[in-house]
C-alpha atoms as a PDB file:
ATOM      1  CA  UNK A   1       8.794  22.369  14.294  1.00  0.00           C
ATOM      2  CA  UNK A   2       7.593  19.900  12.036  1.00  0.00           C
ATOM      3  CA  UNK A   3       7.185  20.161   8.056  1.00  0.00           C
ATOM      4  CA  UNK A   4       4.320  21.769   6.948  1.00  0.00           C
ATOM      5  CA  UNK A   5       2.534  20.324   3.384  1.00  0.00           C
ATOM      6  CA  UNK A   6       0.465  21.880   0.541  1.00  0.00           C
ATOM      7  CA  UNK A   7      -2.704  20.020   0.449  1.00  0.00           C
ATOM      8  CA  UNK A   8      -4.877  20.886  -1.842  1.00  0.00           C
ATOM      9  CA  UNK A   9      -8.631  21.511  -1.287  1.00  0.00           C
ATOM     10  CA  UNK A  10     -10.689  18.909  -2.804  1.00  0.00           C
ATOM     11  CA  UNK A  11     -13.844  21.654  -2.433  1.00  0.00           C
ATOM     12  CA  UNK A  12     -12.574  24.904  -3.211  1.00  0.00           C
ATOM     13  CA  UNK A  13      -8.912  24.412  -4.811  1.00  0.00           C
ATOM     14  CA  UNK A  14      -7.468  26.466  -2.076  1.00  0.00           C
ATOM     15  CA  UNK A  15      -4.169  25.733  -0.944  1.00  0.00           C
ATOM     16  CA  UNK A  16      -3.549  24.780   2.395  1.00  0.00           C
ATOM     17  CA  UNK A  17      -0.129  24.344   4.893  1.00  0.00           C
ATOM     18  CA  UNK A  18      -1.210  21.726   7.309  1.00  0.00           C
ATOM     19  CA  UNK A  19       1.712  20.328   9.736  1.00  0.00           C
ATOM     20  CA  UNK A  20       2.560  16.875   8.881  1.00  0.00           C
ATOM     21  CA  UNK A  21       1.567  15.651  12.214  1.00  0.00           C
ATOM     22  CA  UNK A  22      -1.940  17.029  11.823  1.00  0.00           C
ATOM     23  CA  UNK A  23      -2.555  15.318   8.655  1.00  0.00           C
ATOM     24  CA  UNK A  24      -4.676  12.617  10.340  1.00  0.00           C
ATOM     25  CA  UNK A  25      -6.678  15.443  12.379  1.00  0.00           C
ATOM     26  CA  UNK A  26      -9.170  15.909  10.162  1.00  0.00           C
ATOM     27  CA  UNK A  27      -7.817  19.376   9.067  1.00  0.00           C
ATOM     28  CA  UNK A  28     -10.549  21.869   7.358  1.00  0.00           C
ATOM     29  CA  UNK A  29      -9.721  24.381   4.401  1.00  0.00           C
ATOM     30  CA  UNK A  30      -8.971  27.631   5.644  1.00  0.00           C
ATOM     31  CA  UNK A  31     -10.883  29.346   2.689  1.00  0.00           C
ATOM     32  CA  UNK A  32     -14.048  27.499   2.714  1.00  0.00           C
ATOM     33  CA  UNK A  33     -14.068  25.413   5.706  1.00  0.00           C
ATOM     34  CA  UNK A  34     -14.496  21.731   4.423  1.00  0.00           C
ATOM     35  CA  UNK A  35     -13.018  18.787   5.435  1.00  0.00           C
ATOM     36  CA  UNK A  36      -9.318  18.320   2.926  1.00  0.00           C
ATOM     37  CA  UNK A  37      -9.605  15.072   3.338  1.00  0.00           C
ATOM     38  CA  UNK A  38     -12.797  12.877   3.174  1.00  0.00           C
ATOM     39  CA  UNK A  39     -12.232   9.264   2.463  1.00  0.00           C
ATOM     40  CA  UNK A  40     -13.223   8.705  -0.707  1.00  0.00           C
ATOM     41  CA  UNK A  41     -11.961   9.349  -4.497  1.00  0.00           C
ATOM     42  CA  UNK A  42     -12.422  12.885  -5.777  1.00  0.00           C
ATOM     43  CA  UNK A  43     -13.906  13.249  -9.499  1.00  0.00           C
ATOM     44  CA  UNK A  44     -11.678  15.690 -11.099  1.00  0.00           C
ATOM     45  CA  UNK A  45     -11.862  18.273 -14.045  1.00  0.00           C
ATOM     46  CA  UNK A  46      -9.107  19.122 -16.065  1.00  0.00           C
ATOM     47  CA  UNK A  47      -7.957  22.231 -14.028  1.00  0.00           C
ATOM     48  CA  UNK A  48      -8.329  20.531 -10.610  1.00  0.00           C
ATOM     49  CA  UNK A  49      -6.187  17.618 -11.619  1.00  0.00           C
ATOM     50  CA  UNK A  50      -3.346  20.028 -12.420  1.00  0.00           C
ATOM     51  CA  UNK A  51      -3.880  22.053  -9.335  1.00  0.00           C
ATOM     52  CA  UNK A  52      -3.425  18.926  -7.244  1.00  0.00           C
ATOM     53  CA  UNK A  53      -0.770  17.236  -9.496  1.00  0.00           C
ATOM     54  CA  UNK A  54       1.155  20.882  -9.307  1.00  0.00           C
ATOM     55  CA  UNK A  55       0.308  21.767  -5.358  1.00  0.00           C
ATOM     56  CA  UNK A  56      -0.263  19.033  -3.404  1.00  0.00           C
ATOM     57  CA  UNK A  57       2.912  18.048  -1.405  1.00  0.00           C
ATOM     58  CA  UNK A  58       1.124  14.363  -1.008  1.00  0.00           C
ATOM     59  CA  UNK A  59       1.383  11.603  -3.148  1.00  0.00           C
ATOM     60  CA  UNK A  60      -1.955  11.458  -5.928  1.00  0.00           C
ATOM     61  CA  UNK A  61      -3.131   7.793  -7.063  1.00  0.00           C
ATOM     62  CA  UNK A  62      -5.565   8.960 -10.249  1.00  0.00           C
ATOM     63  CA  UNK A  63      -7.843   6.505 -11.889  1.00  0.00           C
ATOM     64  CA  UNK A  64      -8.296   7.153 -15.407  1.00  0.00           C
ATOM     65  CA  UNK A  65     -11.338   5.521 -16.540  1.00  0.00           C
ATOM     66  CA  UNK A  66     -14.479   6.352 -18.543  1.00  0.00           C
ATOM     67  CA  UNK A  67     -18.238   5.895 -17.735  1.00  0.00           C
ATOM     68  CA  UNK A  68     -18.825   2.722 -20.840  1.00  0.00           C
ATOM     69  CA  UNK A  69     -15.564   0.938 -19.179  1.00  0.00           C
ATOM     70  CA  UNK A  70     -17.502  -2.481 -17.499  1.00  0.00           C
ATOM     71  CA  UNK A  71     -13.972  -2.713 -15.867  1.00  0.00           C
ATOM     72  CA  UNK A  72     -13.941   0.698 -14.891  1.00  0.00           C
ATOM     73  CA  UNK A  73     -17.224   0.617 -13.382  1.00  0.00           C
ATOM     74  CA  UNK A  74     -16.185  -2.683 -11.618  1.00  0.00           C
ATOM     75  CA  UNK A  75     -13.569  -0.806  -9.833  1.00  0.00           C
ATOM     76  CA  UNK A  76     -15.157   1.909  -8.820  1.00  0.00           C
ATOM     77  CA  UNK A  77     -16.154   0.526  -5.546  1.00  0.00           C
ATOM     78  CA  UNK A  78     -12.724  -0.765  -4.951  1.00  0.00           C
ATOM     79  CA  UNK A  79     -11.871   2.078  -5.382  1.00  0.00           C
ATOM     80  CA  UNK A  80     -13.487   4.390  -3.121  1.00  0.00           C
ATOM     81  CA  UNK A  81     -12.975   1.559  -0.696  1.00  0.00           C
ATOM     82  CA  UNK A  82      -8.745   2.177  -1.048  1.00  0.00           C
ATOM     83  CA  UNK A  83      -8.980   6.169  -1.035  1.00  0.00           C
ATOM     84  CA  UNK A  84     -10.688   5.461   3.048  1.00  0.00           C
ATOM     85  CA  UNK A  85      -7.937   3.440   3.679  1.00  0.00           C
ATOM     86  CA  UNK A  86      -5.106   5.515   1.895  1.00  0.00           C
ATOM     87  CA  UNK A  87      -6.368   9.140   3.015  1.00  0.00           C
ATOM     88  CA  UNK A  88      -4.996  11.228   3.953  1.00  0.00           C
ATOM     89  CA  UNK A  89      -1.050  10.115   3.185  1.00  0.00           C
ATOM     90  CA  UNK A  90      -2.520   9.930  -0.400  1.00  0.00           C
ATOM     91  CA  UNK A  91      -5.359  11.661  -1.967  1.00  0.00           C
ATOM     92  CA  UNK A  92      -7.734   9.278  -4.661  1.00  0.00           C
ATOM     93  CA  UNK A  93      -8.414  10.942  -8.002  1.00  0.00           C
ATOM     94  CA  UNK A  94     -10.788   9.873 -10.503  1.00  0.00           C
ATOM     95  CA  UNK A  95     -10.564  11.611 -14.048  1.00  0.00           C
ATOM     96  CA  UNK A  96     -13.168  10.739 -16.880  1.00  0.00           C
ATOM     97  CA  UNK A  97     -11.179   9.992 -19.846  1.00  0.00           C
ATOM     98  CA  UNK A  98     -14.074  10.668 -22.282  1.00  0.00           C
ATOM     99  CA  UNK A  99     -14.237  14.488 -20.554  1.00  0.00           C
ATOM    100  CA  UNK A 100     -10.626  15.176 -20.319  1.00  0.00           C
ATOM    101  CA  UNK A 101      -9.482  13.322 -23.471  1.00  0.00           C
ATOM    102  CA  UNK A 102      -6.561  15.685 -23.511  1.00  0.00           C
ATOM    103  CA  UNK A 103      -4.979  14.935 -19.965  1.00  0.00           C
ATOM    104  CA  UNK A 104      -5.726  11.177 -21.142  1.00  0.00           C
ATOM    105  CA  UNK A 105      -3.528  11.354 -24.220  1.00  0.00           C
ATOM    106  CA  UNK A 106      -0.926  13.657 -22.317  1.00  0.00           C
ATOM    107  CA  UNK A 107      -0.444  10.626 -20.135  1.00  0.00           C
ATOM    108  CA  UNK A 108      -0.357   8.147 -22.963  1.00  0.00           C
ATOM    109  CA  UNK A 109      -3.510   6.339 -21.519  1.00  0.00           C
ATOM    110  CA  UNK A 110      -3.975   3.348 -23.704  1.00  0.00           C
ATOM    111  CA  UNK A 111      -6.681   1.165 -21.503  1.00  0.00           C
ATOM    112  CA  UNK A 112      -8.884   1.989 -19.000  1.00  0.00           C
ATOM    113  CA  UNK A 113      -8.873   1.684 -16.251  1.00  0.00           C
ATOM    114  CA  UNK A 114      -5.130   2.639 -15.592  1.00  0.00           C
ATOM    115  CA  UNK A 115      -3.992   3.985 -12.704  1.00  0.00           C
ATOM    116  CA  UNK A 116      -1.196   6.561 -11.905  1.00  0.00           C
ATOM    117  CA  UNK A 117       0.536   6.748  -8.883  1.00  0.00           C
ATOM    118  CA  UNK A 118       2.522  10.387  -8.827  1.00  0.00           C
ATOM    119  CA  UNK A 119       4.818  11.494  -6.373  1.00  0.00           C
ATOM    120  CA  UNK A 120       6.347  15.618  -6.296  1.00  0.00           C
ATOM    121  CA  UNK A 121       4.049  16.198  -8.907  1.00  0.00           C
ATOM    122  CA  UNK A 122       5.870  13.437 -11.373  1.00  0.00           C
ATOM    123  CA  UNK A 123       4.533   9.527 -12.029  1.00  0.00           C
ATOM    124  CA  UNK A 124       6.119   7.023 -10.202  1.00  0.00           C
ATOM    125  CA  UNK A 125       4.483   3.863 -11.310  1.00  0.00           C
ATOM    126  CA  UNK A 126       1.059   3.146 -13.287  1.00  0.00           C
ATOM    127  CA  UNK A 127      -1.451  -0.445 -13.199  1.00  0.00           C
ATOM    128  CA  UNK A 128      -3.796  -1.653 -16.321  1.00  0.00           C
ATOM    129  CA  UNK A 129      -6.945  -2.855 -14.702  1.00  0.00           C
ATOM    130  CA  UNK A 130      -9.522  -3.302 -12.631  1.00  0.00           C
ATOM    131  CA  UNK A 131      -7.956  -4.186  -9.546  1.00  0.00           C
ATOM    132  CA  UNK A 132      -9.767  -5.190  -5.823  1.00  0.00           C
ATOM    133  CA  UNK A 133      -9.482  -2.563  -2.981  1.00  0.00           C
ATOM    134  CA  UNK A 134      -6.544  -4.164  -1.088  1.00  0.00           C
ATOM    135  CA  UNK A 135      -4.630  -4.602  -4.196  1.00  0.00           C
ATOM    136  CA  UNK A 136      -4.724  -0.895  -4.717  1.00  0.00           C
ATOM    137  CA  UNK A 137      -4.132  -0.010  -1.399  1.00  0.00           C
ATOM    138  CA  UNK A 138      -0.790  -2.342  -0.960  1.00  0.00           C
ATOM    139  CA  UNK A 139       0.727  -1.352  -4.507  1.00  0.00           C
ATOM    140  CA  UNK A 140       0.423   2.306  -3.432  1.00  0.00           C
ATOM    141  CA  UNK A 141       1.936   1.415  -0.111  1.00  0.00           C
ATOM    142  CA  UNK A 142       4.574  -0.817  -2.125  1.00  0.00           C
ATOM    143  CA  UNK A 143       5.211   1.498  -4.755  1.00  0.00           C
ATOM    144  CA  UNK A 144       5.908   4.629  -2.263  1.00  0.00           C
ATOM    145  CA  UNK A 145       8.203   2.855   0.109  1.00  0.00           C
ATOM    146  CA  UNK A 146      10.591   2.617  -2.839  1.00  0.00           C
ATOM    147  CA  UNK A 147      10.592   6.218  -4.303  1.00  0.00           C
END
């Protein structure tokens, strides 16, 4: 039998055990039925960062950015455009630094947009700037391969 993982609903929050091997299945939450995994970056509160940072057995790449960041809004595409190409071996967050200036300062995010790449709920690596969507997607690969 195969390992099962906590992945976290981006929807409801529920927690869900979905077989490694079924990852790229499309698996739906069992509490409200949605697809856990959807392709792109999920815009996250406060609370549902730390439910995913705290639950989720897969790795989290989190953009911190803010809407008045040019940068960050340059990225943004590139973004989205890694988390189809990354799901569902790594779920996309995006938190607004001007919403959740607390989680920002808890992090020590000096300039937007940063990125943090955390693995068992602890940060493995972080990138200043706006970056393209295959330079996201091979850093996260890179990065990963050595933790």
């Amino acid at each position: 039998m195969s390992e099962a993982l906590h992945i976290v609903c981006p929807n409801c929050g529920g927690v869900n055990r979905v077989p490694a091997e079924r990852l790229g299945q499309h698996p739906k939450c069992g509490k409200c039925k949605q697809p856990l995994f959807q392709g792109k970056a999920l815009p996250v509160d406060a609370e549902m960062f730390t439910k995913q940072l705290q639950r989720s057995d897969i790795p989290l790449l989190v953009d911190f950015w803010a809407p008045w960041c040019g940068p960050c809004r340059m990225m943004a595409p590139a973004f989205e455009q890694a988390a189809a190409r990354l799901e569902p071996q790594v779920r996309l967050l995006k938190l607004n630094t001007e919403e959740n200036q607390q989680i920002a300062a808890q992090f020590g995010i000096r300039s937007i947009p940063t990125m943090i790449l955390f693995a068992n709920g602890r940060e493995v690596d972080r990138m200043s700037g706006a970056l393209d969507a295959n330079s996201i997607a091979n850093w996260t690969r890179q990065v990963l391969r050595k933790v």
